[in-house]
C-alpha atoms as a PDB file:
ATOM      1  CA  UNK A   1       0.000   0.000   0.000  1.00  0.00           C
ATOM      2  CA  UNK A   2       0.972   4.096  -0.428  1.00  0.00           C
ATOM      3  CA  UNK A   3       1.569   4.215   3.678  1.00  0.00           C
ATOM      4  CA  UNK A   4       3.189   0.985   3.770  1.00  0.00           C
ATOM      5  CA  UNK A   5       6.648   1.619   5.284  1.00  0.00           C
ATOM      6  CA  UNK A   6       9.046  -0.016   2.742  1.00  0.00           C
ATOM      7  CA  UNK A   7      12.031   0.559   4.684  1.00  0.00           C
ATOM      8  CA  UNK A   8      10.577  -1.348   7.042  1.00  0.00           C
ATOM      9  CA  UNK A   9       9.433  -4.376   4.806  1.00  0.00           C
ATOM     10  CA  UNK A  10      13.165  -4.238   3.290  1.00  0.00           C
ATOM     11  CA  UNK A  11      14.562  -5.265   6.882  1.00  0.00           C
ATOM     12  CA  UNK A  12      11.742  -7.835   7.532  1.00  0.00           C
ATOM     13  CA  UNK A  13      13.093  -9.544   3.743  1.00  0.00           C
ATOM     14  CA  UNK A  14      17.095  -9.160   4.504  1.00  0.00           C
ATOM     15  CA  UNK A  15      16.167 -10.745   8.094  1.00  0.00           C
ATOM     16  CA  UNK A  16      14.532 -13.462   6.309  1.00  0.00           C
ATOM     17  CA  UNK A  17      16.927 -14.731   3.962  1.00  0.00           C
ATOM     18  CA  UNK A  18      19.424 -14.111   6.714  1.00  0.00           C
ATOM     19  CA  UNK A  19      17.174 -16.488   8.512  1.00  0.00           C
ATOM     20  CA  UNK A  20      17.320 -14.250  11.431  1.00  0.00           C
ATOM     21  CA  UNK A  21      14.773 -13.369  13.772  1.00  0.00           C
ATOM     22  CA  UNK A  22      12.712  -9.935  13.238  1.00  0.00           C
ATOM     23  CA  UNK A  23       9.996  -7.589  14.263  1.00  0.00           C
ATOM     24  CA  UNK A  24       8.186  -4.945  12.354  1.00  0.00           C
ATOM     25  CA  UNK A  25       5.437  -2.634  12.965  1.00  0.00           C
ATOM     26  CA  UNK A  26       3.604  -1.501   9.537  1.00  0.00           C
ATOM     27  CA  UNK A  27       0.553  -0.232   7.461  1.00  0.00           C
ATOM     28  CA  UNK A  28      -1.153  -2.926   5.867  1.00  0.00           C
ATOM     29  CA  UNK A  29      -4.675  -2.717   4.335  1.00  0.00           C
ATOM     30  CA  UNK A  30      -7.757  -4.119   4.782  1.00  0.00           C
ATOM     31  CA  UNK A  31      -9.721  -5.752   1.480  1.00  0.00           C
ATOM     32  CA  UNK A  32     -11.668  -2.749   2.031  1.00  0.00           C
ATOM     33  CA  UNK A  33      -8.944  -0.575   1.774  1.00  0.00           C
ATOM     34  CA  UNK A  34      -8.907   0.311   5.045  1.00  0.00           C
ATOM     35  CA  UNK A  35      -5.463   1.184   6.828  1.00  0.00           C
ATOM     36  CA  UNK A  36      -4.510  -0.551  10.080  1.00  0.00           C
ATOM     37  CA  UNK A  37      -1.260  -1.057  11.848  1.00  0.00           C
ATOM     38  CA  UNK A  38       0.218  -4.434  12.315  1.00  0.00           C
ATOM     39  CA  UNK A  39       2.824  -6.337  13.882  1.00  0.00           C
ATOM     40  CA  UNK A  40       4.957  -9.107  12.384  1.00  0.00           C
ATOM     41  CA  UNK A  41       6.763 -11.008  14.137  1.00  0.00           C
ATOM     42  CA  UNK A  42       8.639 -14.247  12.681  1.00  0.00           C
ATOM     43  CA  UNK A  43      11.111 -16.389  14.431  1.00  0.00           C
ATOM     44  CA  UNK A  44      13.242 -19.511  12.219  1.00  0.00           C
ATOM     45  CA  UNK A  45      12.780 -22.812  13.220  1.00  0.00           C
ATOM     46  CA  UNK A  46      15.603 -25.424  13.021  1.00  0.00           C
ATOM     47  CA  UNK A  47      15.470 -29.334  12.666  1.00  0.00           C
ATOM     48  CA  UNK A  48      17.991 -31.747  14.834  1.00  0.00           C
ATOM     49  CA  UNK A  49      20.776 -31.394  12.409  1.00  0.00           C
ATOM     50  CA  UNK A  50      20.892 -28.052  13.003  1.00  0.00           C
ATOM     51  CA  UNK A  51      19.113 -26.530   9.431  1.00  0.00           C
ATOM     52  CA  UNK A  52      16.451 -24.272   9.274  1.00  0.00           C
ATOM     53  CA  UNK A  53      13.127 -25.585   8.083  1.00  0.00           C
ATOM     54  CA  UNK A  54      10.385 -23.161   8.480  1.00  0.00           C
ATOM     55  CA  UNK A  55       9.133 -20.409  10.132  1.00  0.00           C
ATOM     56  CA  UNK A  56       6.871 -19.319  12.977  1.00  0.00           C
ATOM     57  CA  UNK A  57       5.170 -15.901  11.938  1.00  0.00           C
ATOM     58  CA  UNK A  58       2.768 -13.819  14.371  1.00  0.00           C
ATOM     59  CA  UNK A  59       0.688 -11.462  13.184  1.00  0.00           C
ATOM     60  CA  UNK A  60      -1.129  -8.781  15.577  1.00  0.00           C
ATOM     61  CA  UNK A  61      -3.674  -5.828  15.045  1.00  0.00           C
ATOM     62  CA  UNK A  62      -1.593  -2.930  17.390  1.00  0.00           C
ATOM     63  CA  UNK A  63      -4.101  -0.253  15.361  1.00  0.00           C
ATOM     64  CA  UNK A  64      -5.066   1.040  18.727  1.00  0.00           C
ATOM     65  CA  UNK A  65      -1.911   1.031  20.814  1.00  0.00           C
ATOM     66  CA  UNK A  66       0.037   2.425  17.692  1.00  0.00           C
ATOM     67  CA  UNK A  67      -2.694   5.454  17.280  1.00  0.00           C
ATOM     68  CA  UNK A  68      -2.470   5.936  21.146  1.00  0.00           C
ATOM     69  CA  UNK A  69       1.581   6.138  20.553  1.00  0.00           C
ATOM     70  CA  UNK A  70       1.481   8.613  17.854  1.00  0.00           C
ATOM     71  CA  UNK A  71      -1.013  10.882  19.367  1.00  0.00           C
ATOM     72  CA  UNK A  72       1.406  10.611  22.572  1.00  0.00           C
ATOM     73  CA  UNK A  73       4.294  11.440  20.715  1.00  0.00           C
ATOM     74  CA  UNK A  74       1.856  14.555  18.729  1.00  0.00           C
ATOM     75  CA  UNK A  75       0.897  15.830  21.588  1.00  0.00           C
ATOM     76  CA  UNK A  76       4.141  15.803  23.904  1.00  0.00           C
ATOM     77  CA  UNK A  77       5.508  17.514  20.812  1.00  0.00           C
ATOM     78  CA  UNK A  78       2.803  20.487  20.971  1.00  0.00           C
ATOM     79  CA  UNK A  79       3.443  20.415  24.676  1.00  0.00           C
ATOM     80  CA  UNK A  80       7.688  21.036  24.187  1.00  0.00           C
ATOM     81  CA  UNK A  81       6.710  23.634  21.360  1.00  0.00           C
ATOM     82  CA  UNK A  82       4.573  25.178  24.311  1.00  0.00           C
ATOM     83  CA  UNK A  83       7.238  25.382  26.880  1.00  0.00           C
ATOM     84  CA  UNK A  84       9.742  26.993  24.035  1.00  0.00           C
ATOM     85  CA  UNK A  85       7.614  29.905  23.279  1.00  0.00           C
ATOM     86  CA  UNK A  86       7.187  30.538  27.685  1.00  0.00           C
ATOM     87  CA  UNK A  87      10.178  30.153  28.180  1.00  0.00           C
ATOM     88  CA  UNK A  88      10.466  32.801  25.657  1.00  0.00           C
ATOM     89  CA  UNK A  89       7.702  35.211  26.567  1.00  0.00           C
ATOM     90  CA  UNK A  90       9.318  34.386  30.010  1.00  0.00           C
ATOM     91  CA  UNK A  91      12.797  35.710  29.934  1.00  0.00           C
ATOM     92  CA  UNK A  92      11.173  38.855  27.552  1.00  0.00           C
ATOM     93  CA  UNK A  93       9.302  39.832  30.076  1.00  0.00           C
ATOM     94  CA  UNK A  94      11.588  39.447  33.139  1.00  0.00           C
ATOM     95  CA  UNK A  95      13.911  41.650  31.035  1.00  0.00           C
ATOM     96  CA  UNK A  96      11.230  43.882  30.006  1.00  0.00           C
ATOM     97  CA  UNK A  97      10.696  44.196  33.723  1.00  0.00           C
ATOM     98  CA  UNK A  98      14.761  44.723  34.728  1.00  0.00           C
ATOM     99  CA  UNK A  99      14.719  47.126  31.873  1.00  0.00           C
ATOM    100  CA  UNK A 100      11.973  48.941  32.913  1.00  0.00           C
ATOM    101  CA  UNK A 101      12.431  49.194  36.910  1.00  0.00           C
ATOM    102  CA  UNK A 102      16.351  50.447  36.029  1.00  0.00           C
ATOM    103  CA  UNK A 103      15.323  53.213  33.918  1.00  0.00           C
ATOM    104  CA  UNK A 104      12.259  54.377  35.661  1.00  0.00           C
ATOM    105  CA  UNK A 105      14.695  54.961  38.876  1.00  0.00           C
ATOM    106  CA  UNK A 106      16.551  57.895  37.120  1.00  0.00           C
ATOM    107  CA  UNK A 107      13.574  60.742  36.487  1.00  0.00           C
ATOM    108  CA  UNK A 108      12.477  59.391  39.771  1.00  0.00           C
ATOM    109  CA  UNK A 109      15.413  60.845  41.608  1.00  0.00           C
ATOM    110  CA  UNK A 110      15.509  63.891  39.318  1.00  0.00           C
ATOM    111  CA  UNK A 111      11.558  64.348  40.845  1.00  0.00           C
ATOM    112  CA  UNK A 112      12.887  63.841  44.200  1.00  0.00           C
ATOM    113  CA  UNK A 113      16.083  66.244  44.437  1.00  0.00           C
ATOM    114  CA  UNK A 114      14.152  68.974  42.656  1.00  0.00           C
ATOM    115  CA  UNK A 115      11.280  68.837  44.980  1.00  0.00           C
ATOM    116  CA  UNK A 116      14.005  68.758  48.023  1.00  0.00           C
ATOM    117  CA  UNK A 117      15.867  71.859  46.345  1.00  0.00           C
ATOM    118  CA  UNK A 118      12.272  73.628  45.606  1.00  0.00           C
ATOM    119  CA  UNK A 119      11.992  73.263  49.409  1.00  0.00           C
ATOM    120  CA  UNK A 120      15.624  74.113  50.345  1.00  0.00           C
ATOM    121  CA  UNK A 121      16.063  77.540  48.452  1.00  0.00           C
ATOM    122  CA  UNK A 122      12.076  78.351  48.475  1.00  0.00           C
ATOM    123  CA  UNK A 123      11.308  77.118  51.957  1.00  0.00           C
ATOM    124  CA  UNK A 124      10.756  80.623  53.114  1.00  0.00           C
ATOM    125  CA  UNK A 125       8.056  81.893  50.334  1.00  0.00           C
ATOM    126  CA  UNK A 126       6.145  78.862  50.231  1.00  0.00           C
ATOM    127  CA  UNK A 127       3.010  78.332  52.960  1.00  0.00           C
ATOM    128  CA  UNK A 128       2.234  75.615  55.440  1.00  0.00           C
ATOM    129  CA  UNK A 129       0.343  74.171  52.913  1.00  0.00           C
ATOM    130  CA  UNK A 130       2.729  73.942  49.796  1.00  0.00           C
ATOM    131  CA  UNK A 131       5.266  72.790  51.806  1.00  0.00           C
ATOM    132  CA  UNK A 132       2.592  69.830  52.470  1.00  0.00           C
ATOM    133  CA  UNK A 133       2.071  69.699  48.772  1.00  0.00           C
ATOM    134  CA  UNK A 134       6.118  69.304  48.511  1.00  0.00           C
ATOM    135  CA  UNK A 135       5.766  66.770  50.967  1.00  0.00           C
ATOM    136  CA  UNK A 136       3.184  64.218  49.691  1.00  0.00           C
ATOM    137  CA  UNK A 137       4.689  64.503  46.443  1.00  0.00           C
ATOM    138  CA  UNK A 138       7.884  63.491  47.972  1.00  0.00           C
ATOM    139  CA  UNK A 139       6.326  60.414  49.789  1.00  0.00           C
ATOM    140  CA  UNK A 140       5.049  59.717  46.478  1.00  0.00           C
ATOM    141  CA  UNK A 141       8.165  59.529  44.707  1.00  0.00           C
ATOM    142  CA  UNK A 142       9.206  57.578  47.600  1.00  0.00           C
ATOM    143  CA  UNK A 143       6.678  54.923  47.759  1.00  0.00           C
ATOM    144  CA  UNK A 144       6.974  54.535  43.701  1.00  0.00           C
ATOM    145  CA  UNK A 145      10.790  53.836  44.457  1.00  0.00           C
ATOM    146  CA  UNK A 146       9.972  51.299  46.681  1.00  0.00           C
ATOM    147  CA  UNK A 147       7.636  49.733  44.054  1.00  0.00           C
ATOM    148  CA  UNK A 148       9.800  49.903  41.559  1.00  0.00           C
ATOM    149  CA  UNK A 149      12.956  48.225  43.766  1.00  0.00           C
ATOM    150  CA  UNK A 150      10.071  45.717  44.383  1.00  0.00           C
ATOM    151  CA  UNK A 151       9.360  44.934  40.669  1.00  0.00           C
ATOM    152  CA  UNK A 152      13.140  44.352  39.975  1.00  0.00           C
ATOM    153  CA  UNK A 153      13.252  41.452  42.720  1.00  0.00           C
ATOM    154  CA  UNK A 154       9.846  39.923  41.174  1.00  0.00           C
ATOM    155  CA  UNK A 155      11.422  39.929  37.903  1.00  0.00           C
ATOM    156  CA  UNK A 156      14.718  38.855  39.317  1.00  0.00           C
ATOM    157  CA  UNK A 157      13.463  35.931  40.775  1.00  0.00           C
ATOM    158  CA  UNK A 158      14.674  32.318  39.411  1.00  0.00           C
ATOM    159  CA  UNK A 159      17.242  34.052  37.669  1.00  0.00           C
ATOM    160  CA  UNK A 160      19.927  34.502  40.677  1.00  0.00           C
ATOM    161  CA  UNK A 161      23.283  32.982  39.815  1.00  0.00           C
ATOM    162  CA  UNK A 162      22.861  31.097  43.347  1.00  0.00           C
ATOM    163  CA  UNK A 163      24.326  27.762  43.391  1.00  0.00           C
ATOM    164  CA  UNK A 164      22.904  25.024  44.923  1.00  0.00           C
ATOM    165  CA  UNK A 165      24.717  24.367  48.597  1.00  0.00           C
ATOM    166  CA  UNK A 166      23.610  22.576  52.137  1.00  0.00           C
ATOM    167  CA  UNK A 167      21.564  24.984  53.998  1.00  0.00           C
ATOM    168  CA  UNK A 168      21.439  24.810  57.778  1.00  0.00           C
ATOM    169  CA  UNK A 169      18.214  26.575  58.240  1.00  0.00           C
ATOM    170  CA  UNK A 170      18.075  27.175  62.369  1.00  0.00           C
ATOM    171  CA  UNK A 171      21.191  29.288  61.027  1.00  0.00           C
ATOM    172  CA  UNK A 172      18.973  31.540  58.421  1.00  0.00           C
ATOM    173  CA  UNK A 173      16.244  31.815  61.548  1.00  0.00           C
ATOM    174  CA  UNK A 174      18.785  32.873  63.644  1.00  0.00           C
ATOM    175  CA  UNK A 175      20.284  35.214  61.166  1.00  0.00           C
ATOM    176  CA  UNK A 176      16.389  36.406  60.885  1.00  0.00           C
ATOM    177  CA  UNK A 177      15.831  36.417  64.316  1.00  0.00           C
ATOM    178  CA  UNK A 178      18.993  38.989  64.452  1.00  0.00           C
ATOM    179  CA  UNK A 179      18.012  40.810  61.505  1.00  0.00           C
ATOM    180  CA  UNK A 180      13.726  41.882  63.540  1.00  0.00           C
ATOM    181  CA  UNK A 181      15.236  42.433  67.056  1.00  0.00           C
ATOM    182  CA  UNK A 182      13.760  45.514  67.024  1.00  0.00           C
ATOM    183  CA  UNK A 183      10.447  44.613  65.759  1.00  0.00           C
ATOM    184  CA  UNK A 184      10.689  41.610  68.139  1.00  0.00           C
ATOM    185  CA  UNK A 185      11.047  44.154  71.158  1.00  0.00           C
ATOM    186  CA  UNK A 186       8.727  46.593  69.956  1.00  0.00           C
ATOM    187  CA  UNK A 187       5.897  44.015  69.871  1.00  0.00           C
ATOM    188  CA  UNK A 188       6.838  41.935  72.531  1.00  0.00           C
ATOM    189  CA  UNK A 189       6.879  38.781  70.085  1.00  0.00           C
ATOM    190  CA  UNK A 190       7.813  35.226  70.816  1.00  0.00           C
ATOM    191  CA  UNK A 191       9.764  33.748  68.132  1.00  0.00           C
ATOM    192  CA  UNK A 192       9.428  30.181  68.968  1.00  0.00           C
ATOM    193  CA  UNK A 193      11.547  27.507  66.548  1.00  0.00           C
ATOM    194  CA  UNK A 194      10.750  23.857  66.384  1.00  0.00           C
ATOM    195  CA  UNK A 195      14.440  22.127  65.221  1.00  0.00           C
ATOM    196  CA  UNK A 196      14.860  22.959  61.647  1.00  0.00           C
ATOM    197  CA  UNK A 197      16.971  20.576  58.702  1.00  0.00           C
ATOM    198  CA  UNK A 198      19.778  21.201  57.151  1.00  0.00           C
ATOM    199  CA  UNK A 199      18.741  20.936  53.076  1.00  0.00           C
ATOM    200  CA  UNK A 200      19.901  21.062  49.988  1.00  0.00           C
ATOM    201  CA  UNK A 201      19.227  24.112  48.278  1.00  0.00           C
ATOM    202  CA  UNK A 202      19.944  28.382  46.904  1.00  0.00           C
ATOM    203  CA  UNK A 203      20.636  29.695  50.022  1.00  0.00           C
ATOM    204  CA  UNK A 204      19.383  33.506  49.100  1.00  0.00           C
ATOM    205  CA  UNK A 205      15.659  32.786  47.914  1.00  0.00           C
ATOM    206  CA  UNK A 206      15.247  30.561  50.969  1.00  0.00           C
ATOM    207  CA  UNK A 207      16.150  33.167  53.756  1.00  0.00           C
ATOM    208  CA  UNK A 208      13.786  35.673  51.604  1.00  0.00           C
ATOM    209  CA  UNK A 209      11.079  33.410  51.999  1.00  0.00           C
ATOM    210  CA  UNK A 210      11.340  32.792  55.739  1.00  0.00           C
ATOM    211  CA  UNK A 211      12.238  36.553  56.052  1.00  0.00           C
ATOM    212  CA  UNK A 212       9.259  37.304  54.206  1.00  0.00           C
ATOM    213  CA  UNK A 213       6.702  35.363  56.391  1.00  0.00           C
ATOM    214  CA  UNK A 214       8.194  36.325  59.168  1.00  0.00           C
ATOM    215  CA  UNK A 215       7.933  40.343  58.778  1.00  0.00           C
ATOM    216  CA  UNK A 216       4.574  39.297  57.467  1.00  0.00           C
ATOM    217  CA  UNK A 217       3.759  37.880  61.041  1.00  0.00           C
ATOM    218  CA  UNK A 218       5.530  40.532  62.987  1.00  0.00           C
ATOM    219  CA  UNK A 219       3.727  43.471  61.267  1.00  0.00           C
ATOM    220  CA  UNK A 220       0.112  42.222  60.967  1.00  0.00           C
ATOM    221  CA  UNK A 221       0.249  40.959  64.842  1.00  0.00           C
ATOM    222  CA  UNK A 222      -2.761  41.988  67.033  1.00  0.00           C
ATOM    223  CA  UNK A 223      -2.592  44.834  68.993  1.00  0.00           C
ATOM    224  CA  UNK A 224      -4.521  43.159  72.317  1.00  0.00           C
ATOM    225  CA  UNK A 225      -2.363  40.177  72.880  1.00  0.00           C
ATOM    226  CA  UNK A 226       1.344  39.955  72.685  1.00  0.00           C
ATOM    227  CA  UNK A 227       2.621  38.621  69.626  1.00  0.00           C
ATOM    228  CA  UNK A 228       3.418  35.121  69.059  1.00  0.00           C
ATOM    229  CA  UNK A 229       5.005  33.514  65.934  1.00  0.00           C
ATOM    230  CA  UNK A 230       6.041  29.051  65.458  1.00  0.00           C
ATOM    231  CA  UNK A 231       8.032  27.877  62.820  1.00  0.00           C
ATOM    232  CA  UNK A 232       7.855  24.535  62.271  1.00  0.00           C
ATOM    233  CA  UNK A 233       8.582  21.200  59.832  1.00  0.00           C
ATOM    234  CA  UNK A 234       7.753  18.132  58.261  1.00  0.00           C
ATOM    235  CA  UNK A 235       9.056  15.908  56.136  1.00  0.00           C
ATOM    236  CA  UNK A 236       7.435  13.435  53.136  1.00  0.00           C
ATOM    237  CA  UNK A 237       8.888  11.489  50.850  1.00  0.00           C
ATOM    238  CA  UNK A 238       9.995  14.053  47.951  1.00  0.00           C
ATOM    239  CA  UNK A 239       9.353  17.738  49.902  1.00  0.00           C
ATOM    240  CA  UNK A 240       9.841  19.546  53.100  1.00  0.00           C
ATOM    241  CA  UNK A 241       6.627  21.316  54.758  1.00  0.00           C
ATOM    242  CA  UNK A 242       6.754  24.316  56.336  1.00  0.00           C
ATOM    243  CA  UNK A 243       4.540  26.046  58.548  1.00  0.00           C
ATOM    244  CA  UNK A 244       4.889  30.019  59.849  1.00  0.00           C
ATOM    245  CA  UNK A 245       1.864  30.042  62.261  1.00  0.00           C
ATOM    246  CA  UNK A 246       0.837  33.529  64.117  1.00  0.00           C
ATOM    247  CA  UNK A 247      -1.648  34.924  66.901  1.00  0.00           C
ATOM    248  CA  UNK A 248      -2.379  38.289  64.578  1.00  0.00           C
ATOM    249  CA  UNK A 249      -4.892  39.845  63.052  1.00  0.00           C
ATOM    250  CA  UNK A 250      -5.848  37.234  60.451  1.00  0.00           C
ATOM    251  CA  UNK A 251      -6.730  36.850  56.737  1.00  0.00           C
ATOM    252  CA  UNK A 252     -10.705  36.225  55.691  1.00  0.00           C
ATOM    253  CA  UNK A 253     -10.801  33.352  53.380  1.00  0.00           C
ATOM    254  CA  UNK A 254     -12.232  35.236  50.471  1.00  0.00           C
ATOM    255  CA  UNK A 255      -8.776  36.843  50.275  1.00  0.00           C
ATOM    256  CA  UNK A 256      -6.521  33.186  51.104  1.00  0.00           C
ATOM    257  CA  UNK A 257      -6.064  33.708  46.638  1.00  0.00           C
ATOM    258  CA  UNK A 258      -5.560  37.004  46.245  1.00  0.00           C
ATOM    259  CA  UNK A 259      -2.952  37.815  48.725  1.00  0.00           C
ATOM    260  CA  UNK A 260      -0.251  36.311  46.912  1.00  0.00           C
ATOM    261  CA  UNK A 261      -0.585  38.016  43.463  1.00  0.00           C
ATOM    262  CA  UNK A 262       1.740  40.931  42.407  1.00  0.00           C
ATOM    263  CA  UNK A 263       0.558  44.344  44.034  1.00  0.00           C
ATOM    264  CA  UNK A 264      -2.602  43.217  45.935  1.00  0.00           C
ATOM    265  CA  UNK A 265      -3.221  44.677  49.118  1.00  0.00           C
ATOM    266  CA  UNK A 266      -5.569  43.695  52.114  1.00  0.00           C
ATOM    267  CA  UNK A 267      -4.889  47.150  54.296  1.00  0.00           C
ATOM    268  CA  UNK A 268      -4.417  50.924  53.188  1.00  0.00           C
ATOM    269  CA  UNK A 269      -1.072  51.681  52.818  1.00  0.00           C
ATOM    270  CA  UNK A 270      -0.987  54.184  56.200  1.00  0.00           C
ATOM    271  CA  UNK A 271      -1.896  51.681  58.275  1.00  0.00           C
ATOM    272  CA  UNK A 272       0.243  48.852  57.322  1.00  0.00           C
ATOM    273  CA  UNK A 273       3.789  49.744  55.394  1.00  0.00           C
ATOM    274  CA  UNK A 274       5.028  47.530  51.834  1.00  0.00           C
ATOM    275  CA  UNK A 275       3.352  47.241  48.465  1.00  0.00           C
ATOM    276  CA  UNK A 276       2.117  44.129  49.032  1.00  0.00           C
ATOM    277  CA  UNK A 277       4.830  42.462  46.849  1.00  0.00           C
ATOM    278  CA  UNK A 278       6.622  39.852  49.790  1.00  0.00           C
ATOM    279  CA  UNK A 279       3.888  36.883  49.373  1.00  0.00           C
ATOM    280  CA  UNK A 280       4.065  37.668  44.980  1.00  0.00           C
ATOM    281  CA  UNK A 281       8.087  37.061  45.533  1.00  0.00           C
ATOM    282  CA  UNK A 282       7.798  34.088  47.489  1.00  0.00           C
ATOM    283  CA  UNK A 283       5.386  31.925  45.963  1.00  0.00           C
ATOM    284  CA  UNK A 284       7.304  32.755  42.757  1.00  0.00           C
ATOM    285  CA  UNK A 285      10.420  31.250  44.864  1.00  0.00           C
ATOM    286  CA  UNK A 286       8.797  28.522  46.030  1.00  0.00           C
ATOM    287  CA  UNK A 287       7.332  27.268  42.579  1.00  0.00           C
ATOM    288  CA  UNK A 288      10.828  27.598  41.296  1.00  0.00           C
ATOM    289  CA  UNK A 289      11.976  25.407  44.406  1.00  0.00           C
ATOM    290  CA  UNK A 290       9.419  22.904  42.917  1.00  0.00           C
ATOM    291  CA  UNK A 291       6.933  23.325  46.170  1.00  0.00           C
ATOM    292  CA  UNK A 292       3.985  25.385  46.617  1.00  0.00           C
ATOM    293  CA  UNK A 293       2.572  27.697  48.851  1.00  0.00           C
ATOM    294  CA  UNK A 294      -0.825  28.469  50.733  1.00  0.00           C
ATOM    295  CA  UNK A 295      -2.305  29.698  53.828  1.00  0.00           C
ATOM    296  CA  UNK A 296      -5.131  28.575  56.624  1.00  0.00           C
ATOM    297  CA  UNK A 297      -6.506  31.512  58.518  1.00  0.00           C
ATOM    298  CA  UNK A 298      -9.129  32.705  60.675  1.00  0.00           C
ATOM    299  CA  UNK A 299      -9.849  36.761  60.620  1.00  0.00           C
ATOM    300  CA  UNK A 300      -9.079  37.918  64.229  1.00  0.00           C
ATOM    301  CA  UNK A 301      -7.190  34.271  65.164  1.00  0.00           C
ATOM    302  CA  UNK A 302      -4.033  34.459  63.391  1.00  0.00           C
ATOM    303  CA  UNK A 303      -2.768  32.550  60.375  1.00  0.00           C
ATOM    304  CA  UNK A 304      -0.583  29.980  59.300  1.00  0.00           C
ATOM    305  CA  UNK A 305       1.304  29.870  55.925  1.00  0.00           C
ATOM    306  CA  UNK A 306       2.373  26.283  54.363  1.00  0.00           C
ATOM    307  CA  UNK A 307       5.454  26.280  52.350  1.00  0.00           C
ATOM    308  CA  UNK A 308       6.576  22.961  50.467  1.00  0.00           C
ATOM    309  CA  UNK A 309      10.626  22.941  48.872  1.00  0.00           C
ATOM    310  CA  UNK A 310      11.305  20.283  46.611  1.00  0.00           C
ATOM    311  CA  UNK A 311      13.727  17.862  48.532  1.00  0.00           C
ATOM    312  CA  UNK A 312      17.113  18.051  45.915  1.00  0.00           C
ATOM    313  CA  UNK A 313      19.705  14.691  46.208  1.00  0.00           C
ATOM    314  CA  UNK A 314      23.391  15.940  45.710  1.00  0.00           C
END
């Protein structure tokens, strides 16, 4: 037939008058004309002295399993196309975003020191109330700083030059620990540690993460009981669980989603400081660390956020 493979058939016949075993997978047809996929087999048989007589040929029907195969191998080929052109759009827009968040920084200064100088060498014409004007426009530039610098370590994330090392983490907690004492005082906060692992894995985006949920603990802590924050583990078979639990204020479940995408904020701005970017950067870590992240809370009874890490073999 048209779709028969001949290649194939060519081995099948050298085999044969080789009197070798073979195997071949082809197109035959049906009387009908019908396609289907079949599989030869044929083995040489030998008498007592040694000579080959015959042949035992088996003939099967693999139409299904060999339509199954190629849709497999159709689809895992649409799927690696897929990944190309992310990976792609990917790295664009991380650099789009580096780009962007280094040349934005520049005017913003320029906005800054003129406003300073405006109030410097003008300070005495200007009123109460320009110099407020001068003032919010300052914290503005400010605060857009801050969300820019925040945008740059969003974009930056996953591509670090970290390499992959043992990481004693009751180390990064007491590095972290060191890093809040003044938070820690100011709230009168127990930081209480169960024994931590030492794992394989980028040292940098792991502290971040912890860093992150603990701030994240330490600045939404209620203000009528003293503030309490537990770290703890456990291990499974291919990950490592964390959990950063808390006494504070609390998250309603309507929000458990939205609180770790880019920008999105629970509380104005005046009452709790950050853009809202520290939960956007570390679920971005942990999905690179092959884990995920999520978080079971109660509003007014604290929460607890669950981070998995992929467990790496060195």
């Amino acid at each position: 037939g048209a779709n028969t493979d001949r290649k194939e058939l060519k081995r099948l016949g050298i085999a044969m008058r080789k009197w070798e075993p073979c195997e071949v997978t082809v197109i035959n047809y049906k009387k009908s004309g019908e396609e289907f996929w079949v599989n030869f087999s044929v083995t040489p048989v030998a008498n007592e002295k040694g000579w080959f007589t015959h042949w035992i040929s088996v003939e099967k029907d693999v139409t299904a399993s060999k339509l199954a195969e190629m849709k497999l191998l159709e689809l895992n080929e649409s799927l690696q196309k897929h990944a190309k052109e992310l990976s792609v759009s990917n790295a664009e827009l991380e650099q789009f975003a580096y780009i962007a968040s280094h040349d934005l920084q520049e005017p913003l200064r320029m906005v800054t020191s003129f406003l300073t100088q405006l109030e410097k060498k003008y300070g005495t014409v200007i009123d109460e109330k320009g110099k407020r004007y001068i003032a919010f426009a300052v914290d503005g530039a400010k605060r857009m700083r801050q969300i820019i610098l925040d945008l740059l370590e969003f974009s930056r994330v996953g591509r670090m030059e970290d390499k992959l090392e043992t990481v004693d983490l009751n180390e990064i907690m007491n590095e972290i620990k060191i890093l809040f004492r003044k938070e820690i005082k100011d709230k009168h906060a127990t930081v209480l540690i169960a024994p931590l692992p030492k794992i394989t894995a980028y040292k940098s985006p792991l502290r971040q993460v912890f860093q992150n949920m603990v701030s994240n603990a330490l600045k939404y802590a209620a203000t009528d009981v003293p503030c309490q924050v537990e770290i703890n583990v456990q291990e499974s078979k291919t990950h490592w669980q964390f959990a950063v639990s808390d006494n504070g204020i609390g998250i309603d479940r309507e929000y458990f989603e939205k609180i770790f995408i880019i920008f999105q904020r629970l509380h104005n701005k005046d009452q709790y400081s950050g853009t809202g970017m520290g939960l956007a950067v570390s679920k971005k870590i942990v999905e690179n660390m092959g884990g995920k992240i999520w978080v079971a809370s109660e509003e007014g009874k604290g929460s607890t956020f669950y981070f998995t890490i992929l467990k790496i073999s060195t």
